[in-house]
PDB file of N, CA and C in Angstrom:
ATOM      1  N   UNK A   1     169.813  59.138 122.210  1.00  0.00           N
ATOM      2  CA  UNK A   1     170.956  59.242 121.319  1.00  0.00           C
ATOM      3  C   UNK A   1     171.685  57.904 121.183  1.00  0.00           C
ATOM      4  N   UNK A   2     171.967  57.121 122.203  1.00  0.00           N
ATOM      5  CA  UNK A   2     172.613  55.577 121.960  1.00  0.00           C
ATOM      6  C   UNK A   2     171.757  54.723 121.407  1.00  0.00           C
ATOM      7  N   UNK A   3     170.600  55.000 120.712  1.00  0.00           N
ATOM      8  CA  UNK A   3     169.777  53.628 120.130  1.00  0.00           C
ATOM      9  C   UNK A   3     170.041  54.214 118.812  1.00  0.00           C
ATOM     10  N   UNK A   4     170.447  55.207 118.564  1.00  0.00           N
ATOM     11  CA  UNK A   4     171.074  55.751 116.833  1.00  0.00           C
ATOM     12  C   UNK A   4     172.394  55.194 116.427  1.00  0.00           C
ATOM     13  N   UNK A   5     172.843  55.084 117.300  1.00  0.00           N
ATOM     14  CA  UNK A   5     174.448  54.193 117.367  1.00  0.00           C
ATOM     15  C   UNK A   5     174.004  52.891 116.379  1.00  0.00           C
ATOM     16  N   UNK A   6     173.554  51.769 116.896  1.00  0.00           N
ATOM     17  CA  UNK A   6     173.048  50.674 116.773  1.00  0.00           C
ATOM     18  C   UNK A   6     172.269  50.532 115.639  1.00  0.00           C
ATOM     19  N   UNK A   7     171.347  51.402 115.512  1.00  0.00           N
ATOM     20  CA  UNK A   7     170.288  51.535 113.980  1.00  0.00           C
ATOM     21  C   UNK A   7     171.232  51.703 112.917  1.00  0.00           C
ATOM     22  N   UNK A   8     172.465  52.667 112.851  1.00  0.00           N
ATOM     23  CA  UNK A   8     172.951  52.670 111.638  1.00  0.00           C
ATOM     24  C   UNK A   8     173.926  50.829 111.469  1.00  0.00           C
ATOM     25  N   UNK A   9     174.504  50.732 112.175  1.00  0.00           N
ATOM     26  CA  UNK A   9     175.217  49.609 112.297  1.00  0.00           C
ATOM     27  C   UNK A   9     174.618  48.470 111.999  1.00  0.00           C
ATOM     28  N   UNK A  10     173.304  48.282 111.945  1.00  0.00           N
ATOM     29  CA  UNK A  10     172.327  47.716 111.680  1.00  0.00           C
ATOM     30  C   UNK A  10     172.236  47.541 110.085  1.00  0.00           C
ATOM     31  N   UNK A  11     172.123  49.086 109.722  1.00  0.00           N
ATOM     32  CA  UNK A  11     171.641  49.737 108.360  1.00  0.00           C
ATOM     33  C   UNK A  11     173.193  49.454 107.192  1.00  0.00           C
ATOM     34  N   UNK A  12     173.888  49.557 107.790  1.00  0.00           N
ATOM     35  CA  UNK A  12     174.841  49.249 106.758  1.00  0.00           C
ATOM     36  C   UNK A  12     175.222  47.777 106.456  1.00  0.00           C
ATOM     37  N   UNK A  13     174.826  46.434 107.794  1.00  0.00           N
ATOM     38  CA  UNK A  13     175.315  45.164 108.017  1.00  0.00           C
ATOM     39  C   UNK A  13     174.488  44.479 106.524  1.00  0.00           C
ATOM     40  N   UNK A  14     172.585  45.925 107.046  1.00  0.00           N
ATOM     41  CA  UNK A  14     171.429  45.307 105.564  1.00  0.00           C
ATOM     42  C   UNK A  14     172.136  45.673 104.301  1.00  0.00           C
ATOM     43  N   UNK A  15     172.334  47.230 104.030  1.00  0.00           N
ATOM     44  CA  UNK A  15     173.429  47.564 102.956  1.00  0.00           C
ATOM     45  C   UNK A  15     174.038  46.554 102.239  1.00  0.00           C
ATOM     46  N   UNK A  16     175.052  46.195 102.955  1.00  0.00           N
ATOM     47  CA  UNK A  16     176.137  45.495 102.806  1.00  0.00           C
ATOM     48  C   UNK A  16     175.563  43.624 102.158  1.00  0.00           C
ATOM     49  N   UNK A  17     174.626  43.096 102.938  1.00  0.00           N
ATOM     50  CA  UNK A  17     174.091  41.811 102.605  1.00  0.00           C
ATOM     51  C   UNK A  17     173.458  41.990 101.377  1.00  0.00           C
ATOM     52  N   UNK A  18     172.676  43.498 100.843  1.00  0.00           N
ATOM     53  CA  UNK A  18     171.835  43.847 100.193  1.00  0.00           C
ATOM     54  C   UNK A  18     172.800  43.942  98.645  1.00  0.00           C
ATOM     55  N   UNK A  19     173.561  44.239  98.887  1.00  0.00           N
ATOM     56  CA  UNK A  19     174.540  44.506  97.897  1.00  0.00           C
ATOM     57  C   UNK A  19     175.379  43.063  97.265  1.00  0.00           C
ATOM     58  N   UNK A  20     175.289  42.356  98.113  1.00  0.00           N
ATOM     59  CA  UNK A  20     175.547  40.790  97.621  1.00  0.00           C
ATOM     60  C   UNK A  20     174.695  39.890  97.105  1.00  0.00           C
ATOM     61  N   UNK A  21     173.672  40.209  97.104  1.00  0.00           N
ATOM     62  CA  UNK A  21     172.231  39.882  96.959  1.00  0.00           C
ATOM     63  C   UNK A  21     172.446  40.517  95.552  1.00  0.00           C
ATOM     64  N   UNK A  22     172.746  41.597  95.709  1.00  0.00           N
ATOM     65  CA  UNK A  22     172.378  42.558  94.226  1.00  0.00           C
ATOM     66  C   UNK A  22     173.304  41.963  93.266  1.00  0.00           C
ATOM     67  N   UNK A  23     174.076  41.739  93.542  1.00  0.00           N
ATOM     68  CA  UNK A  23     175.029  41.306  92.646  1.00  0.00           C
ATOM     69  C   UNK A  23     175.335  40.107  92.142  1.00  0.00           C
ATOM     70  N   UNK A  24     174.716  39.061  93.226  1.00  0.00           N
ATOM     71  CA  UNK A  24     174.361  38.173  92.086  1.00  0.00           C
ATOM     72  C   UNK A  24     172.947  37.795  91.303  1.00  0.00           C
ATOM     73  N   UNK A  25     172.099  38.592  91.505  1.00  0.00           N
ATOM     74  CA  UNK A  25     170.680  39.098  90.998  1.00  0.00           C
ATOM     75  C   UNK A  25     171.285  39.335  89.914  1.00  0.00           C
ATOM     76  N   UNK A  26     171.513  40.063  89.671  1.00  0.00           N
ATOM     77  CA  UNK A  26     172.062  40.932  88.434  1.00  0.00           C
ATOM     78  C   UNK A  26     173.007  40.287  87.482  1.00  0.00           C
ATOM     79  N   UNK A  27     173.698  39.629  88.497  1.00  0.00           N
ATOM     80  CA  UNK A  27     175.042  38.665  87.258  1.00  0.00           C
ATOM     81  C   UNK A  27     173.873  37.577  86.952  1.00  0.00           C
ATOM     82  N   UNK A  28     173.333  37.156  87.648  1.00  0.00           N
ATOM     83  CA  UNK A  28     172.400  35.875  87.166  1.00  0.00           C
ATOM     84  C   UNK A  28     171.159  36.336  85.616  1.00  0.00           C
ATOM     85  N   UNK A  29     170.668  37.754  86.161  1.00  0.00           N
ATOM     86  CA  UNK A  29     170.014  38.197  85.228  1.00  0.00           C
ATOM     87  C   UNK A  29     170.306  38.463  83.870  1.00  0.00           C
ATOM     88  N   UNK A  30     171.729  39.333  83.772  1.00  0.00           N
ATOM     89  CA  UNK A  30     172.614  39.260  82.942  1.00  0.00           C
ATOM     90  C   UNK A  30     173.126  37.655  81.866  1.00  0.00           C
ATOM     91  N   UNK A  31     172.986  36.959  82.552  1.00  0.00           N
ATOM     92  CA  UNK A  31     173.161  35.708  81.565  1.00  0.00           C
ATOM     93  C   UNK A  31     172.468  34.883  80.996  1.00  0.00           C
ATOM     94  N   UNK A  32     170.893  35.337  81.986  1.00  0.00           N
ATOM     95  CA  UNK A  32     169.856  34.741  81.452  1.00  0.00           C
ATOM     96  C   UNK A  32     169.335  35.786  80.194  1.00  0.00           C
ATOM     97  N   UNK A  33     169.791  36.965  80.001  1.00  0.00           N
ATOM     98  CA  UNK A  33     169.449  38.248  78.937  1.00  0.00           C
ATOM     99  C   UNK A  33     170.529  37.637  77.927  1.00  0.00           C
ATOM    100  N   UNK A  34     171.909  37.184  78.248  1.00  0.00           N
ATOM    101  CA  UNK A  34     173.191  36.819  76.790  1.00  0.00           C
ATOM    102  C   UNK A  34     172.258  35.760  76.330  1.00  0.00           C
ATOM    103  N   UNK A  35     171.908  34.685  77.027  1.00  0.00           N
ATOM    104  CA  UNK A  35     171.379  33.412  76.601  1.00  0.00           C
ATOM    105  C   UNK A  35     169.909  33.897  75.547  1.00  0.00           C
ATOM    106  N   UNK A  36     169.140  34.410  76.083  1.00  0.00           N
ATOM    107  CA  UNK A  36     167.934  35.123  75.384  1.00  0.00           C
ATOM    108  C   UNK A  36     168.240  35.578  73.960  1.00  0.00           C
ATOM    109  N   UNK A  37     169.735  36.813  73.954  1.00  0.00           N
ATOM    110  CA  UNK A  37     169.887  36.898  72.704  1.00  0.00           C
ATOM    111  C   UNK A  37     170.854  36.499  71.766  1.00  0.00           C
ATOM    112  N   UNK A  38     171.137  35.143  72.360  1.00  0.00           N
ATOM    113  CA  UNK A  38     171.967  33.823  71.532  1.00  0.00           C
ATOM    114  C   UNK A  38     170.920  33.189  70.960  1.00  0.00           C
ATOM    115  N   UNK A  39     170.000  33.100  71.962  1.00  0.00           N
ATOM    116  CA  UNK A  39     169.280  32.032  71.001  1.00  0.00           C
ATOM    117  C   UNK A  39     168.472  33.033  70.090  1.00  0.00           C
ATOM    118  N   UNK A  40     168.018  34.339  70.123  1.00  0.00           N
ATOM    119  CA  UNK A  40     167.133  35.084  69.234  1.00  0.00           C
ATOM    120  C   UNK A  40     167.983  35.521  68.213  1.00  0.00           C
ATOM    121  N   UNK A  41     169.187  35.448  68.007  1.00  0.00           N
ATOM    122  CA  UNK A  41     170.138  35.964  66.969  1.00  0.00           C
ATOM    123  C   UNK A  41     170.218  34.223  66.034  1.00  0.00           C
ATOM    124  N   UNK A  42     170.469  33.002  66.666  1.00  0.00           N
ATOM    125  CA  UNK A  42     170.692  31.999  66.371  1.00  0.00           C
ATOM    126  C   UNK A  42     168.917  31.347  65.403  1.00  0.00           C
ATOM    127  N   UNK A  43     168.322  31.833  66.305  1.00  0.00           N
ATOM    128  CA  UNK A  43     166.845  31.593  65.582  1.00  0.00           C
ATOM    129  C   UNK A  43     166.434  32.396  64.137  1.00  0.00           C
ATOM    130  N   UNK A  44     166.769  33.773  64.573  1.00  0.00           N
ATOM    131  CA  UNK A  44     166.938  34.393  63.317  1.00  0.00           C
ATOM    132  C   UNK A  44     167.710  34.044  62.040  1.00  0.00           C
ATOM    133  N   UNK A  45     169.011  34.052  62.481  1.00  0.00           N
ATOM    134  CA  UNK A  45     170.161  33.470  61.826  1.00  0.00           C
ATOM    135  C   UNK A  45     170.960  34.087  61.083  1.00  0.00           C
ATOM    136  N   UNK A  46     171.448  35.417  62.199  1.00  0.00           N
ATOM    137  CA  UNK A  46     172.192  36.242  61.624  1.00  0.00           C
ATOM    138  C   UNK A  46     174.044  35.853  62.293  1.00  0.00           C
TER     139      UNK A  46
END
């Protein structure tokens, strides 16, 4: 029962890093997708 203690504490420290990770994954992805359709609206030329 005390090595379950530790595993979650573990599991949320990954959570938690995982989620900062995610978020700038995502903001980074996100601007490389605005930029994509700046320039495909700008190429078009609407």
């Amino acid at each position: 029962m005390e090595k379950q203690a530790p595993v979650k504490v573990n599991q949320k420290r990954w959570l938690k890093n995982m989620g900062f990770g995610a978020i700038i994954f995502f903001s980074i992805k996100g601007l490389i997708w605005v930029g994509v359709f700046f320039g495909l609206f700008k190429f078009v030329g609407c």
